[in-house]
Each structure stands twice: as structure tokens, then as C-alpha cells.
C-alpha atoms as a PDB file:
ATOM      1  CA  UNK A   1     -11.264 -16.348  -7.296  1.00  0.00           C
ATOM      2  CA  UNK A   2      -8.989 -14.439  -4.944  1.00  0.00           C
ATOM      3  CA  UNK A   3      -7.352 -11.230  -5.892  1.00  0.00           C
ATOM      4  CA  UNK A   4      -3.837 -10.871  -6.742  1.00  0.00           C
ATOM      5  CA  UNK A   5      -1.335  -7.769  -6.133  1.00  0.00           C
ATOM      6  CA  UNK A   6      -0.316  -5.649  -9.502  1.00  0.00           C
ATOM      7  CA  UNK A   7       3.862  -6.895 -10.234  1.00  0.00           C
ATOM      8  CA  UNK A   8       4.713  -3.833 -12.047  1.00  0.00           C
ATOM      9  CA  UNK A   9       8.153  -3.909 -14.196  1.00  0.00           C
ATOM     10  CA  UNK A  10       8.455   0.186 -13.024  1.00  0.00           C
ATOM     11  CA  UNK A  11       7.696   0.404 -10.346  1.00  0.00           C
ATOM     12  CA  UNK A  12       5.025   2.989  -9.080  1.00  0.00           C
ATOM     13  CA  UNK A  13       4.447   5.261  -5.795  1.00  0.00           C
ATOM     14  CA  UNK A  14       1.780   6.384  -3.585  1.00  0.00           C
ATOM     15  CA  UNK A  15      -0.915   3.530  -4.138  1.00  0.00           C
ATOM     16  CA  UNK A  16      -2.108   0.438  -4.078  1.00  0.00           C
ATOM     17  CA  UNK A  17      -2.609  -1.815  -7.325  1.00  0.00           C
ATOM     18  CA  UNK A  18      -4.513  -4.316  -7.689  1.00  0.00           C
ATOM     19  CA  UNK A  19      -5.453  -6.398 -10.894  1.00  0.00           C
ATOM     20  CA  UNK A  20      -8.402  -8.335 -11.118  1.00  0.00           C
ATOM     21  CA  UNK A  21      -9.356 -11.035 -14.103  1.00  0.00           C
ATOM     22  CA  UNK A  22      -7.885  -8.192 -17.034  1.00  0.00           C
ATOM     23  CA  UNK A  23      -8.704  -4.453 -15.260  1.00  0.00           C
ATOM     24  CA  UNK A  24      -6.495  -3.069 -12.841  1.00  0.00           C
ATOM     25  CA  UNK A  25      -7.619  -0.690 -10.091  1.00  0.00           C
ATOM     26  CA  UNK A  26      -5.739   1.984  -8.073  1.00  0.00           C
ATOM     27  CA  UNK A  27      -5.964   2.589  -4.524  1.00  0.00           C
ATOM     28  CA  UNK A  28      -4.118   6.390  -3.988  1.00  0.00           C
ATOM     29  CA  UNK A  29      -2.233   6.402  -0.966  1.00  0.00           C
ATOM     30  CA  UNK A  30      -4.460   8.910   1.422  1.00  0.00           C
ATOM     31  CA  UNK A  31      -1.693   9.444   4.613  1.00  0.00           C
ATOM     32  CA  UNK A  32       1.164   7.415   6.090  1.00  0.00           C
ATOM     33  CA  UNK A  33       2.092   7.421   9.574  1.00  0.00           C
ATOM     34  CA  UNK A  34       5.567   6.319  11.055  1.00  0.00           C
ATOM     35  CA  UNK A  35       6.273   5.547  14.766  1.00  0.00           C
ATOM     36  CA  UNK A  36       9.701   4.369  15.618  1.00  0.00           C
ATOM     37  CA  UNK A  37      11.058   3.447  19.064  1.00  0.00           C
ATOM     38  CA  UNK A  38      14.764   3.869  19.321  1.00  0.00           C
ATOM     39  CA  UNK A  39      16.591   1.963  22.374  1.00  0.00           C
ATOM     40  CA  UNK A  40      20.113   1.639  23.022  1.00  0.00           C
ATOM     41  CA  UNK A  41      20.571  -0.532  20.015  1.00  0.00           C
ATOM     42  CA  UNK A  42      17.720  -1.759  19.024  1.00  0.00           C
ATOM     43  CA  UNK A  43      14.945   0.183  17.541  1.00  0.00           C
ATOM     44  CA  UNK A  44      11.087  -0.967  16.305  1.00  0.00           C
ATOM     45  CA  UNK A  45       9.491   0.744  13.572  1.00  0.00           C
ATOM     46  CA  UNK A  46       5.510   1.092  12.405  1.00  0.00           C
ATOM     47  CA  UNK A  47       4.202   2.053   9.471  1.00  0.00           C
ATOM     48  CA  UNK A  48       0.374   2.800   9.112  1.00  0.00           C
ATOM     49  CA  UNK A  49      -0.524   3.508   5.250  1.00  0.00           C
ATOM     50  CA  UNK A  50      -4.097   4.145   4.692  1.00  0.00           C
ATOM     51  CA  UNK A  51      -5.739   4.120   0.851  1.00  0.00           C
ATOM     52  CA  UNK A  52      -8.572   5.855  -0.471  1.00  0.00           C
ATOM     53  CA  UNK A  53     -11.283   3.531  -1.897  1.00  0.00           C
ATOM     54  CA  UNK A  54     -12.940   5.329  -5.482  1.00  0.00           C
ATOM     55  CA  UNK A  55     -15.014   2.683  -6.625  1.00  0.00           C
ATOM     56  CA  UNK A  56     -18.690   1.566  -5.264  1.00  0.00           C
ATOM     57  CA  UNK A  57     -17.135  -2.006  -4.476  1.00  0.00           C
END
């Protein structure tokens, strides 16, 4: 059965949430890195979040 993201009614920072059949687990955010290109008038942004993993699965 696949895995389905957490829809929170506050919403919450720094993580990722994931529930799974009735127990939700928390990813904590671990770093975030931004590159951005800026051209004339266009510009591309990156963002790179990686999460911290806590349980043996």
C-alpha cells in the first residue's frame, strides 16, 4: 500500500511527515541548500533539503 504525505490543518516547519496506516512519522529537516542563478530577467532557483532518517526502516 503506498505511502501518503501528512495534510496538516497547521501547518508545521522543518520536516517531513509522513503517515502510514494510523502512526505518523517525522523526518527533521537536517540542512537546506539554495542556488539561484539570476540573468537579466530571468532567474532559476534550486533547493536541496535533506532529512534525517530516526527509525531502523
Amino acid at each position: 500500500m503506498p505511502t501518503h504525505a501528512l495534510l496538516c490543518s497547521k501547518p508545521l516547519l522543518g520536516g517531513l511527515y509522513v503517515k502510514e496506516e494510523e502512526e505518523n512519522s517525522v523526518f527533521p529537516l537536517k540542512h537546506t541548500e539554495v542556488y539561484a542563478k539570476i540573468t537579466g530577467h530571468l532567474s532559476r532557483v534550486e533547493v536541496t533539503q535533506t532529512f534525517d532518517n530516526p527509525y531502523q526502516e
